[in-house]
N, C-alpha and C. Protein backbone atom coordinates (compact mmCIF):
# COMPACT_ATOMS: atom_id res chain seq x y z
N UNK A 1 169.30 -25.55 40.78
CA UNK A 1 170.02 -25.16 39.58
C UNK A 1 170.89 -26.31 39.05
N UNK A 2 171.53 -26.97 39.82
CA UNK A 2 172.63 -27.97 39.64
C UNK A 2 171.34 -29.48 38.77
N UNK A 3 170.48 -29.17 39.66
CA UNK A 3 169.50 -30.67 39.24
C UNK A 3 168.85 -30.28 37.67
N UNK A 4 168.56 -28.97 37.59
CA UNK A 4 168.51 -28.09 36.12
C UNK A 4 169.33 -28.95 35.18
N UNK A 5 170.58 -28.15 35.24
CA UNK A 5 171.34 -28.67 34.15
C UNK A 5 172.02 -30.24 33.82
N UNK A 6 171.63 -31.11 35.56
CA UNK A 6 171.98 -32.39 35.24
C UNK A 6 170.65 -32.89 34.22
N UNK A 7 169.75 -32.18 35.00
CA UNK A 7 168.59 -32.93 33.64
C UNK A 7 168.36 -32.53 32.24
N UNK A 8 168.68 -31.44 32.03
CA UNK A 8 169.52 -31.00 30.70
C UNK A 8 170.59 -31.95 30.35
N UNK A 9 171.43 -31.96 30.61
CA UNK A 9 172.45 -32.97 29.84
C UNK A 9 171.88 -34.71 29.92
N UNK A 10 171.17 -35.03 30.71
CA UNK A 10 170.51 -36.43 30.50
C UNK A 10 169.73 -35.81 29.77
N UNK A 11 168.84 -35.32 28.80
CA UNK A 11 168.00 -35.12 27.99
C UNK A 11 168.84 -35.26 26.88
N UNK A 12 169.45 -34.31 26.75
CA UNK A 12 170.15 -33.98 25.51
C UNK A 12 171.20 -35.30 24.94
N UNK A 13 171.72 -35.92 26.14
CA UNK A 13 172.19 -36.90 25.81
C UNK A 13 171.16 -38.13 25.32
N UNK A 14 170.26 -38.36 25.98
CA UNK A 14 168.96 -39.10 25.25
C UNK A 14 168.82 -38.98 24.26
N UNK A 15 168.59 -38.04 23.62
CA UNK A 15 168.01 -37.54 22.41
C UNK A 15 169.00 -37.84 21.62
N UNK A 16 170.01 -37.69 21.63
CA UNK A 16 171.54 -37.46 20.81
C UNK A 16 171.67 -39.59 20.41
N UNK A 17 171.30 -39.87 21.91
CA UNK A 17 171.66 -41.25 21.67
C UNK A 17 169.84 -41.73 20.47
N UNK A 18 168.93 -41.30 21.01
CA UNK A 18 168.35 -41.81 20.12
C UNK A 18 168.36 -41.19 18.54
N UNK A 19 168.56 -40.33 18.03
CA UNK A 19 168.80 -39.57 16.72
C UNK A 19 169.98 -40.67 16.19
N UNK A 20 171.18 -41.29 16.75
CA UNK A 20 172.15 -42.04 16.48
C UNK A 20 171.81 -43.42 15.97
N UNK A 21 170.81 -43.68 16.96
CA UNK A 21 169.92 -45.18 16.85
C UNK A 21 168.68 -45.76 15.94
N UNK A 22 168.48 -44.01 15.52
CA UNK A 22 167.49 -44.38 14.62
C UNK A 22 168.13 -44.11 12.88
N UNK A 23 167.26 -44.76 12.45
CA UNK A 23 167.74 -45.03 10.86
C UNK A 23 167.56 -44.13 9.99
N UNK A 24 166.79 -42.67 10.55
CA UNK A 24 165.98 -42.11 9.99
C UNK A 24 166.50 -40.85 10.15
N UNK A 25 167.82 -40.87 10.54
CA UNK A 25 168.65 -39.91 11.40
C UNK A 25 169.00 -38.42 10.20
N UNK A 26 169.30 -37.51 10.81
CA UNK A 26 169.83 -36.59 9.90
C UNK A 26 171.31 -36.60 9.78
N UNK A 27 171.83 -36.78 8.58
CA UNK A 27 173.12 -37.03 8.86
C UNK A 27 173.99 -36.02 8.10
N UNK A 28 175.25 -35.68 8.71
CA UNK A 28 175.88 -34.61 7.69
C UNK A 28 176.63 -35.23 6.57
N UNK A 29 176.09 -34.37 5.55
CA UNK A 29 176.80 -34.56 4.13
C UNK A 29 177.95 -33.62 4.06
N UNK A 30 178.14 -32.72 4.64
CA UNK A 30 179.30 -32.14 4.58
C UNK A 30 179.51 -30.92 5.44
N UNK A 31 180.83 -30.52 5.44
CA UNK A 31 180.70 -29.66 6.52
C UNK A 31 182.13 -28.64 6.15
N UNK A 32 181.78 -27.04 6.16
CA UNK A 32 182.31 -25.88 5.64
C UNK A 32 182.80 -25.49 7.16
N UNK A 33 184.15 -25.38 7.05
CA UNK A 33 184.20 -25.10 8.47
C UNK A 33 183.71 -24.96 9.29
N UNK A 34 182.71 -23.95 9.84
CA UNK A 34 182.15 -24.57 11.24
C UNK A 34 180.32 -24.76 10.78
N UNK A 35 180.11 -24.77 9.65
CA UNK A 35 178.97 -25.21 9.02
C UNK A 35 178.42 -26.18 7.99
N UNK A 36 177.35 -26.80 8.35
CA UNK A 36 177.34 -27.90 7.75
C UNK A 36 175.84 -28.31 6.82
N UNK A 37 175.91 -29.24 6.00
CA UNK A 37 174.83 -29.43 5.14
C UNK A 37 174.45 -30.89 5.29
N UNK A 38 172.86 -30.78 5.84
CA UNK A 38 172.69 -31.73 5.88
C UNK A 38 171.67 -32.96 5.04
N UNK A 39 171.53 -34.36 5.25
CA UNK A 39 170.66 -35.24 4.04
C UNK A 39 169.21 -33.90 3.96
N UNK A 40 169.32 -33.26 5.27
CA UNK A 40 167.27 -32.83 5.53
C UNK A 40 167.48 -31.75 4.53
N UNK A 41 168.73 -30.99 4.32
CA UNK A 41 168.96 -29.72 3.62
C UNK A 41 169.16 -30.10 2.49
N UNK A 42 169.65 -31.59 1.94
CA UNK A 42 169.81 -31.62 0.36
C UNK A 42 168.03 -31.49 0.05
N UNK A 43 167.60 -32.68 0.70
CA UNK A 43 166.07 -33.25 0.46
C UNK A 43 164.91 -31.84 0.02
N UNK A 44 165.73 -30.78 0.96
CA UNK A 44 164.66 -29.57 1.06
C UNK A 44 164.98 -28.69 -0.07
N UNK A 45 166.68 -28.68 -0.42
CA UNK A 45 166.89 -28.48 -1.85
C UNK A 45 166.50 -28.76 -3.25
N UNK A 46 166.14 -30.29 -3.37
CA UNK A 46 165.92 -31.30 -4.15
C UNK A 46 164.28 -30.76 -4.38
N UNK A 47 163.69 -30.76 -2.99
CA UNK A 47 162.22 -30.45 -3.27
C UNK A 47 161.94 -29.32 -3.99
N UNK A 48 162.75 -27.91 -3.86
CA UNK A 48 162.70 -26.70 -4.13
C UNK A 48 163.11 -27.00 -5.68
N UNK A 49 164.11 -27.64 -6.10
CA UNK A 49 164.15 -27.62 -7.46
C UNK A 49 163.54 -28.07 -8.27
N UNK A 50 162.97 -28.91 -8.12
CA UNK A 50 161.75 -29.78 -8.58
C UNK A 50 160.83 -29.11 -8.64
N UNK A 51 160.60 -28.36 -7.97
CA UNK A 51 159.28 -27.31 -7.45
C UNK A 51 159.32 -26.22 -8.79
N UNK A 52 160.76 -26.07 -8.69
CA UNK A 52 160.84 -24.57 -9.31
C UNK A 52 160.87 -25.18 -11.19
N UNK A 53 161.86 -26.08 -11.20
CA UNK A 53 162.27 -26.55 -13.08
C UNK A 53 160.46 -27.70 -13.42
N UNK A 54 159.98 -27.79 -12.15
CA UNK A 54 158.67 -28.42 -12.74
C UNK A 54 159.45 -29.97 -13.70
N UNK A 55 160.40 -30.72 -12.78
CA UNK A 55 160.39 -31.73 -13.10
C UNK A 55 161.66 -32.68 -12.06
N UNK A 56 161.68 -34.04 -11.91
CA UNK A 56 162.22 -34.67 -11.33
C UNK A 56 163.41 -34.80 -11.28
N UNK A 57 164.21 -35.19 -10.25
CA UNK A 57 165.73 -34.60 -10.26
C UNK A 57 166.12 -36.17 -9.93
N UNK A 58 167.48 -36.96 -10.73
CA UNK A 58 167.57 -37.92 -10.79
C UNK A 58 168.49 -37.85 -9.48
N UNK A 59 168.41 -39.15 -9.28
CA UNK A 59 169.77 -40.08 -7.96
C UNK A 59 170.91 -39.38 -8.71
N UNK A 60 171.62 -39.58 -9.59
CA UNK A 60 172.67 -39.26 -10.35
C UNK A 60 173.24 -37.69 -9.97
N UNK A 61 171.97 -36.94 -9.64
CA UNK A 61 172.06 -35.69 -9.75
C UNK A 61 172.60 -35.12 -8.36
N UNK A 62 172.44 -35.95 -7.46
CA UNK A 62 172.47 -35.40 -6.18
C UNK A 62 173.54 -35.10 -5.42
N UNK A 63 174.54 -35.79 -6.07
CA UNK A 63 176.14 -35.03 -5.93
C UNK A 63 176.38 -33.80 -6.21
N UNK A 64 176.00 -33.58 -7.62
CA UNK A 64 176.10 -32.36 -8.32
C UNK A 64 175.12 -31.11 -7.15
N UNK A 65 173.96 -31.51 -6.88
CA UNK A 65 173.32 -30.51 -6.19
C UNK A 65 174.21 -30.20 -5.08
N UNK A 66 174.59 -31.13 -4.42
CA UNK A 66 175.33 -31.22 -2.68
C UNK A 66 176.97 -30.22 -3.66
N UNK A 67 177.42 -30.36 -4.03
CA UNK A 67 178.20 -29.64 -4.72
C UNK A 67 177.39 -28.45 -4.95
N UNK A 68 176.83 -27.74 -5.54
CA UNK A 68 176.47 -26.73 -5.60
C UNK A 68 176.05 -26.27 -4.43
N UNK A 69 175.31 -26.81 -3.41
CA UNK A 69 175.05 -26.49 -2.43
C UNK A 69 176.44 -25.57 -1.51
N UNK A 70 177.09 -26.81 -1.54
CA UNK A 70 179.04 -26.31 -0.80
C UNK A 70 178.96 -25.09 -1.19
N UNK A 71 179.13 -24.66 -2.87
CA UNK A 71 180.02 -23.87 -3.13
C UNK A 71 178.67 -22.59 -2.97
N UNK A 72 177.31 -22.57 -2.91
CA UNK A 72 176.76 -21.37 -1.95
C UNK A 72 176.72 -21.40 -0.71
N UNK A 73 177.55 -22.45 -0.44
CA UNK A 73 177.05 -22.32 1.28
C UNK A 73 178.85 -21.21 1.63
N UNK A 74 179.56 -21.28 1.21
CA UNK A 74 180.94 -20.51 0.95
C UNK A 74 180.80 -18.92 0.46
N UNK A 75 180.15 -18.87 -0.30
CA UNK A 75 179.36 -17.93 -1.28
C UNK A 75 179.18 -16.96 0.23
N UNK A 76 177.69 -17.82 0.60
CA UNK A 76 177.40 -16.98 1.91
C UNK A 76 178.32 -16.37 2.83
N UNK A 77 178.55 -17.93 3.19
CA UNK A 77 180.07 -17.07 4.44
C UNK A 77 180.52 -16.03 3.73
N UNK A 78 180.90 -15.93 2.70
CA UNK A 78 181.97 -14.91 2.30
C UNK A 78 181.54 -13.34 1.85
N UNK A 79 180.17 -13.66 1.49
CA UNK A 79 179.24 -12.59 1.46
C UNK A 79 179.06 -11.72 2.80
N UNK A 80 178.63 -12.86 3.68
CA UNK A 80 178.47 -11.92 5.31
C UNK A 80 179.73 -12.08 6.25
N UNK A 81 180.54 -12.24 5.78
CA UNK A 81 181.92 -11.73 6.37
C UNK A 81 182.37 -10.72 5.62
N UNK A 82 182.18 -10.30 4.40
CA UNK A 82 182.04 -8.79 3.81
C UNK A 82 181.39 -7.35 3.79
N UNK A 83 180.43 -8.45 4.42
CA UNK A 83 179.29 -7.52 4.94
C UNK A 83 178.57 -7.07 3.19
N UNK A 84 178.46 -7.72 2.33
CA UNK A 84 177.92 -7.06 1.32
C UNK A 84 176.41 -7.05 1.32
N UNK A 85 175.85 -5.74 1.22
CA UNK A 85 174.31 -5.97 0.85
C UNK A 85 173.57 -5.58 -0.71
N UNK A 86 172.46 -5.66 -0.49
CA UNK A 86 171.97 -5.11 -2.04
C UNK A 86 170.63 -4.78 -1.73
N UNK A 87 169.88 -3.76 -2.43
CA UNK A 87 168.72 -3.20 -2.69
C UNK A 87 167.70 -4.29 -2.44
N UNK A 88 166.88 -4.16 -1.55
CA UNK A 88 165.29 -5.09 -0.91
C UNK A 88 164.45 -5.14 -2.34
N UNK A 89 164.27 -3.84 -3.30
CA UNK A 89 163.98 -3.52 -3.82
C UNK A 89 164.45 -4.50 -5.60
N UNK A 90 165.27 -4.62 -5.59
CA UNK A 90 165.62 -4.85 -6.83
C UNK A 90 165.75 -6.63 -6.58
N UNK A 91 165.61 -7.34 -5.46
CA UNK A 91 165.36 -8.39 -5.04
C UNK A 91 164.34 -8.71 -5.43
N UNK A 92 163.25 -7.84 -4.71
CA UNK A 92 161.92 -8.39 -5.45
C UNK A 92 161.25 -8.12 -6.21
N UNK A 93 162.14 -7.15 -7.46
CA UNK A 93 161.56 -7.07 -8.85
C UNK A 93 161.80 -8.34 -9.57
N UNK A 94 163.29 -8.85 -8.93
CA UNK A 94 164.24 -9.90 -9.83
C UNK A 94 163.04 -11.44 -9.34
N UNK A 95 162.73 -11.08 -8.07
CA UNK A 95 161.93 -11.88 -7.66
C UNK A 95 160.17 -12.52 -8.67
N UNK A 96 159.89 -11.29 -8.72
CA UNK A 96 158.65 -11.09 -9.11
C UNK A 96 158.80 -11.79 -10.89
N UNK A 97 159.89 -10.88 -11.39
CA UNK A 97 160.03 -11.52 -13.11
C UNK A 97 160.27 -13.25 -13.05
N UNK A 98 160.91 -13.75 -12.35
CA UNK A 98 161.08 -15.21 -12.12
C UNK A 98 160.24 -15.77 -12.15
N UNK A 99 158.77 -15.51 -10.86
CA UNK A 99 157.61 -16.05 -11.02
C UNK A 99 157.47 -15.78 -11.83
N UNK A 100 157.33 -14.82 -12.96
CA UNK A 100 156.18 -14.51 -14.17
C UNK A 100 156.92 -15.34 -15.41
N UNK A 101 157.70 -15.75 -15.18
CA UNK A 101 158.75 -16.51 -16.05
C UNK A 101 158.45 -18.10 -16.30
N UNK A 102 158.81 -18.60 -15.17
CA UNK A 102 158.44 -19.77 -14.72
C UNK A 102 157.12 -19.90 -14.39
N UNK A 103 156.29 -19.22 -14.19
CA UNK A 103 154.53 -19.63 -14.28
C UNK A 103 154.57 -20.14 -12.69
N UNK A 104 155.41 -19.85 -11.76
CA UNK A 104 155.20 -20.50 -10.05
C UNK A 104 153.90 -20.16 -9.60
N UNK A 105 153.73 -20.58 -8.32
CA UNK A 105 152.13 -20.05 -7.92
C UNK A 105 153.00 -19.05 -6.44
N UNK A 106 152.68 -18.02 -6.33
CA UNK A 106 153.27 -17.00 -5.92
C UNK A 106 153.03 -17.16 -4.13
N UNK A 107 151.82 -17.77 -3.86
CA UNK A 107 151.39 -18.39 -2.67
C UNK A 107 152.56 -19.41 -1.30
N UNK A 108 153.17 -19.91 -2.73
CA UNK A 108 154.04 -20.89 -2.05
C UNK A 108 155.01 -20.11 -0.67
N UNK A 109 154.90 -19.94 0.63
CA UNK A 109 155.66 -19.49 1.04
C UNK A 109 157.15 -20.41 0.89
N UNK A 110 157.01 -21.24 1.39
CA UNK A 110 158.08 -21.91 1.68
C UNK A 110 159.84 -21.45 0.07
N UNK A 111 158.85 -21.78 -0.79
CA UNK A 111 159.31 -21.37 -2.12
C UNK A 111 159.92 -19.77 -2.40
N UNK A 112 159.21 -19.05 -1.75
CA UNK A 112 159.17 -17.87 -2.22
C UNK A 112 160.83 -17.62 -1.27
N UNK A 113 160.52 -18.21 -0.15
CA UNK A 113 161.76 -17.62 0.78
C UNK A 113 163.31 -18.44 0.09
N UNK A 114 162.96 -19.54 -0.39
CA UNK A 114 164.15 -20.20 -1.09
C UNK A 114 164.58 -19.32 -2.01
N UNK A 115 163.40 -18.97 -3.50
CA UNK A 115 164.10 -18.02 -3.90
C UNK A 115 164.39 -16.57 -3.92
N UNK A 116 163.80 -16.24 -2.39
CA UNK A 116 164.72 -14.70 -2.15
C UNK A 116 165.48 -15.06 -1.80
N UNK A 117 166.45 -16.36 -1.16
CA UNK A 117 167.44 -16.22 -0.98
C UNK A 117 168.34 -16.55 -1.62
N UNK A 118 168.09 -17.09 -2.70
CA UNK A 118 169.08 -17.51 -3.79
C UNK A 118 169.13 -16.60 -4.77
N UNK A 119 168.04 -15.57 -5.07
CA UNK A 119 168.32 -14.25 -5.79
C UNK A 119 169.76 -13.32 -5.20
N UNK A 120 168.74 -13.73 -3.65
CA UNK A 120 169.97 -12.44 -2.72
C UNK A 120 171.43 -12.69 -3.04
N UNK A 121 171.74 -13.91 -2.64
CA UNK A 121 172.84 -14.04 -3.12
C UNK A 121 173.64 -14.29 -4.04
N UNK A 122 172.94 -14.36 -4.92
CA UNK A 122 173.31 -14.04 -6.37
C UNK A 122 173.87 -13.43 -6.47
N UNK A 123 172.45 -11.52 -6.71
CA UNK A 123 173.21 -10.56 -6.89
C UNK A 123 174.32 -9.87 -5.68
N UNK A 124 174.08 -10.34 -4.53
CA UNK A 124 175.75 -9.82 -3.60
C UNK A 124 176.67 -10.73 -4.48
N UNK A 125 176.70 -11.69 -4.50
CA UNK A 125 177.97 -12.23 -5.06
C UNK A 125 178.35 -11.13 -6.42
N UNK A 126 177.59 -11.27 -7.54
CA UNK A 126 177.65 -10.32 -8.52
C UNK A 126 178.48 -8.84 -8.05
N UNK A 127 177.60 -8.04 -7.37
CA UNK A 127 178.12 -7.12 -6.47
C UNK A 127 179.60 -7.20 -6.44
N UNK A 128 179.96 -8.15 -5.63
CA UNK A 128 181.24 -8.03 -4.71
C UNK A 128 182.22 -8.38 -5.90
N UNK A 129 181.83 -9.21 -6.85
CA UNK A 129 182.77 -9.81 -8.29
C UNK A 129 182.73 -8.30 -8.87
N UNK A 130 182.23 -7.75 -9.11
CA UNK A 130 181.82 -6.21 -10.09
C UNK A 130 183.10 -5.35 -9.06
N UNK A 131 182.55 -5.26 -7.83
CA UNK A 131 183.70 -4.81 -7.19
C UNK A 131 185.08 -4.65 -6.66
N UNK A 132 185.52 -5.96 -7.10
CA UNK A 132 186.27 -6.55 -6.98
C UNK A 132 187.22 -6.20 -8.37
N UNK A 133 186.71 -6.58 -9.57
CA UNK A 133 187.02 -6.73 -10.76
C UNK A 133 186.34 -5.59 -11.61
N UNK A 134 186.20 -4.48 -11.27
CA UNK A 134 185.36 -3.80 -12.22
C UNK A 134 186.15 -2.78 -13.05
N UNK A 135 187.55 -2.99 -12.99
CA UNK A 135 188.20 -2.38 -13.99
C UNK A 135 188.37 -3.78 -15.05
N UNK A 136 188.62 -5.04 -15.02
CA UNK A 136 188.63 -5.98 -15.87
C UNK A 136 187.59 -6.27 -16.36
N UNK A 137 186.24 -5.36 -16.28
CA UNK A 137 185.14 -6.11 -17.04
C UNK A 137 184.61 -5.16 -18.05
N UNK A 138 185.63 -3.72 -18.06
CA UNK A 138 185.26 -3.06 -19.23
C UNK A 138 185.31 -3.66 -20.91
N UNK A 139 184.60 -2.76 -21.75
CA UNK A 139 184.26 -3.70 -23.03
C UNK A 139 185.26 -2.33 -23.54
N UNK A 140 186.19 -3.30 -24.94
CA UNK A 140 186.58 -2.10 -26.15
C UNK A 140 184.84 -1.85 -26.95
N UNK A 141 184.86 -0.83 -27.00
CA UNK A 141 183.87 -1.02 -28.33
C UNK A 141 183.77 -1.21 -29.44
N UNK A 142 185.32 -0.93 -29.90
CA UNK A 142 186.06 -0.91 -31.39
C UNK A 142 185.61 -2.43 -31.67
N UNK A 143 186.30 -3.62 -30.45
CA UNK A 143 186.13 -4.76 -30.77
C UNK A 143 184.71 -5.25 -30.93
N UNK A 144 183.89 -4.37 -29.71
CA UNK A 144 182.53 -5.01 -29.85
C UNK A 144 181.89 -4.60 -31.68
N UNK A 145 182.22 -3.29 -31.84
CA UNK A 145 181.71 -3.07 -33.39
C UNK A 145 182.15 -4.21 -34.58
N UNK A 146 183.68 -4.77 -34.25
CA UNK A 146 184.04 -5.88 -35.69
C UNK A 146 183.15 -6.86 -35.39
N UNK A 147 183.28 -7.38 -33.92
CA UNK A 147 182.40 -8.60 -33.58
C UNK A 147 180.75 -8.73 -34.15
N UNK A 148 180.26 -7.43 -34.04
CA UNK A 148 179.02 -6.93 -34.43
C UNK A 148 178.96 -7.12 -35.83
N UNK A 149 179.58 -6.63 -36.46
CA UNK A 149 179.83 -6.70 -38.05
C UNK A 149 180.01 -8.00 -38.74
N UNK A 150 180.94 -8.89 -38.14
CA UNK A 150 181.20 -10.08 -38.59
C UNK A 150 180.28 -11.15 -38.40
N UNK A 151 179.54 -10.77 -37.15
CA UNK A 151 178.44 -11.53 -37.00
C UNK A 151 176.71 -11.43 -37.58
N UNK A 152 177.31 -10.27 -37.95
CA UNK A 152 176.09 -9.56 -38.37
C UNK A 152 174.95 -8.96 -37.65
N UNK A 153 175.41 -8.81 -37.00
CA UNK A 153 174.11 -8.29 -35.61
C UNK A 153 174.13 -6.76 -35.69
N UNK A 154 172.44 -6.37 -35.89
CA UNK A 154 172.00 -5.01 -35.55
C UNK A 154 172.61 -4.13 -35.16
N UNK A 155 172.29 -2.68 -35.43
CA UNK A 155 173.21 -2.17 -33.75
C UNK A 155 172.38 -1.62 -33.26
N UNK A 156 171.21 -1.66 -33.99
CA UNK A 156 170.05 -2.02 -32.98
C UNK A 156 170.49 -2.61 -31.21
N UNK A 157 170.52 -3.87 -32.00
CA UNK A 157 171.18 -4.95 -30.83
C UNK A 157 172.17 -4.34 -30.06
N UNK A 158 172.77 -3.39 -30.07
CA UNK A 158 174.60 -2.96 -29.46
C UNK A 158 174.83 -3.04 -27.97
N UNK A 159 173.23 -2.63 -27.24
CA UNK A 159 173.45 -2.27 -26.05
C UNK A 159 173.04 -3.89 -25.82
N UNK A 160 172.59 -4.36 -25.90
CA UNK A 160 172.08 -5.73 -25.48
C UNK A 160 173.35 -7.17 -25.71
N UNK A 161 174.50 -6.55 -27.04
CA UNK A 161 175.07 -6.91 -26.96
C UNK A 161 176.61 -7.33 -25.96
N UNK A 162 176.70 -5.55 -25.68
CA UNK A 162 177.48 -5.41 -24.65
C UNK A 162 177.43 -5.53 -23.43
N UNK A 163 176.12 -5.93 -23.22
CA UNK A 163 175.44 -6.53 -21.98
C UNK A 163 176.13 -7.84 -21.86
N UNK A 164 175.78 -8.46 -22.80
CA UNK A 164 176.28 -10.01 -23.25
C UNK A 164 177.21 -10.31 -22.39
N UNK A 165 178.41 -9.40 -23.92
CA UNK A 165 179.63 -9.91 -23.09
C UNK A 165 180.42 -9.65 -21.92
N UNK A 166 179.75 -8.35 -21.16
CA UNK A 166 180.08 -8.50 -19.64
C UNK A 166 179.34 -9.40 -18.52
N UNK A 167 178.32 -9.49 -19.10
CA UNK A 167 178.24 -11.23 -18.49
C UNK A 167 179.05 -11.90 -18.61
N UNK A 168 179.76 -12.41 -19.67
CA UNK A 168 180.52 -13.51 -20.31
C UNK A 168 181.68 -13.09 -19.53
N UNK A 169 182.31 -11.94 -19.01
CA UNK A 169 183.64 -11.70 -18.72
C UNK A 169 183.22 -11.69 -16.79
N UNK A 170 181.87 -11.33 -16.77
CA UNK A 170 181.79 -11.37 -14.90
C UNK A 170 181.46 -13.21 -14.49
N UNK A 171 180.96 -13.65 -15.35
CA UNK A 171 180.78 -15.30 -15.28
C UNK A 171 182.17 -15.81 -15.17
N UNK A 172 183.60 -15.33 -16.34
CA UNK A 172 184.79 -16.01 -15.86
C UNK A 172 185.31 -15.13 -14.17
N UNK A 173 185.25 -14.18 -14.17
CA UNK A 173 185.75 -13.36 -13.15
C UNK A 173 185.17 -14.05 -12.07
N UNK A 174 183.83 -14.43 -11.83
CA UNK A 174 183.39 -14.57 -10.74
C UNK A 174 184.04 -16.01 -10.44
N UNK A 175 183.88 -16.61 -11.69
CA UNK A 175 184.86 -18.20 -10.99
C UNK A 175 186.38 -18.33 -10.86
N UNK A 176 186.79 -17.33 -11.34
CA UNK A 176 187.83 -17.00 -11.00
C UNK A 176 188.27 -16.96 -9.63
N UNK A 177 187.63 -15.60 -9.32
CA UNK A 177 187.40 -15.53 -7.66
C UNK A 177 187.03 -16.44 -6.89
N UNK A 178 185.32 -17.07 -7.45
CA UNK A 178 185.57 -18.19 -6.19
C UNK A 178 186.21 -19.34 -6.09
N UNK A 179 187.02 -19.52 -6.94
CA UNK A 179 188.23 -20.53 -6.81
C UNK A 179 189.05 -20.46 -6.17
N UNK A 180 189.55 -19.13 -5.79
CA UNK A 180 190.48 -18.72 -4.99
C UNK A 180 189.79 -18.71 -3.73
N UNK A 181 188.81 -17.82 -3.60
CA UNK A 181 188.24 -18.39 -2.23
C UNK A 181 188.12 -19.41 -1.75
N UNK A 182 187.68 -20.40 -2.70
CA UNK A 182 187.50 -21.62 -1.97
C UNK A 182 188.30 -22.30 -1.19
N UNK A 183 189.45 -22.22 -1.85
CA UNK A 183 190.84 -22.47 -1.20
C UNK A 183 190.87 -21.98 0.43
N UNK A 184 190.23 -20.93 0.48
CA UNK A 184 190.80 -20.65 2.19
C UNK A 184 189.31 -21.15 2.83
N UNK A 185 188.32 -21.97 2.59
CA UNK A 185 187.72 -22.82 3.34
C UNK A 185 188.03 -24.26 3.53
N UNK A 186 187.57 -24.94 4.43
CA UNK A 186 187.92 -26.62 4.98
C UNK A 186 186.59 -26.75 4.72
N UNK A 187 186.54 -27.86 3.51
CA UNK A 187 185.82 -28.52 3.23
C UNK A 187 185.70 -29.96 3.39
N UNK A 188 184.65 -30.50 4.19
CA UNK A 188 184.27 -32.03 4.02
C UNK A 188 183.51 -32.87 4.08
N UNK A 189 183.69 -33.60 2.88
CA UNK A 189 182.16 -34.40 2.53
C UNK A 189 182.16 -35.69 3.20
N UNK A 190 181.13 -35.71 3.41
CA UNK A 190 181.01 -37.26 4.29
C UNK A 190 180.23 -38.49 3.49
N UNK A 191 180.03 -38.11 2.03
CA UNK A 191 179.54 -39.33 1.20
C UNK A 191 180.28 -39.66 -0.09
């Protein structure tokens, strides 16, 4: 047992020393308290977006992604330390319209699991912002009717309108919130 785990830790230390030595290493780009993002996880990001917008993602860009990355990788934590879930079901309707949207080839596993999981957490985040805030995201209608009028829009349009602007009011709410959240994570980038 003892000769077990000495050769376990000479392995592991091997390995550790060669991953260090080589150039080719995975290295962390940043790290969310006790979790971290790494070059292999931007690269696999980078590929997925490319995959999905059907076009090339510049050097320039890759801050911005690793940034976005952080602020879902927070997202998550904060999602499953809430424990929030959402309908399997309405995942992969939201799922299904995307492909038919974007023209994807539906085959792709690798793809498909990226974006169930970036749907998923979408709508939990949504969820938990709605819940959170769902007395601040009621609409007047009085106002929605002048707005309607002045703009000239249908009322045809009414329900589609008021759709609108509780988007427009759960989009500030939600950054609202995760601003404040963010605050109670340790964040750090290593590039």
């Amino acid at each position: 047992m003892k000769n077990l785990k000495k050769l376990s830790i000479i392995i592991v230390l091997i390995l550790t020393q060669t991953l260090v030595s080589n150039s080719n290493t995975i290295k962390i780009l940043a790290t969310i308290n006790e979790q971290i993002i790494t070059n292999y996880d931007l690269q696999k990001e980078i590929k997925y977006l490319e995959e999905f917008n059907k076009k090339k993602i510049s050097v320039s860009d890759k801050v911005n992604i690793l940034n976005l990355m952080i602020d879902e990788k927070i997202k998550v934590m904060e999602l499953k330390k809430l424990n929030i879930l959402v309908n399997k079901n309405l995942v992969e309707k939201r799922y299904r319209k995307i492909l038919k949207e974007r023209n994807l080839n539906e085959k792709d596993q690798n793809l498909k699991k990226y974006l169930i999981k970036k749907i998923e957490t979408n709508l939990k985040w949504n969820k938990l912002i709605y819940l959170k805030y769902s007395n601040k995201l009621e609409i007047n209608i009085n106002e929605i009717d002048e707005i309607m009028n002045l703009k000239k829009i249908p009322m045809e349009k009414k329900e589609d309108f008021i759709a609108s602007e509780k988007n427009k009011k759960l989009a500030i709410w939600s950054k609202i919130a995760f601003n404040e959240i963010k605050k109670s994570y340790f964040v750090k980038r290593n590039i």
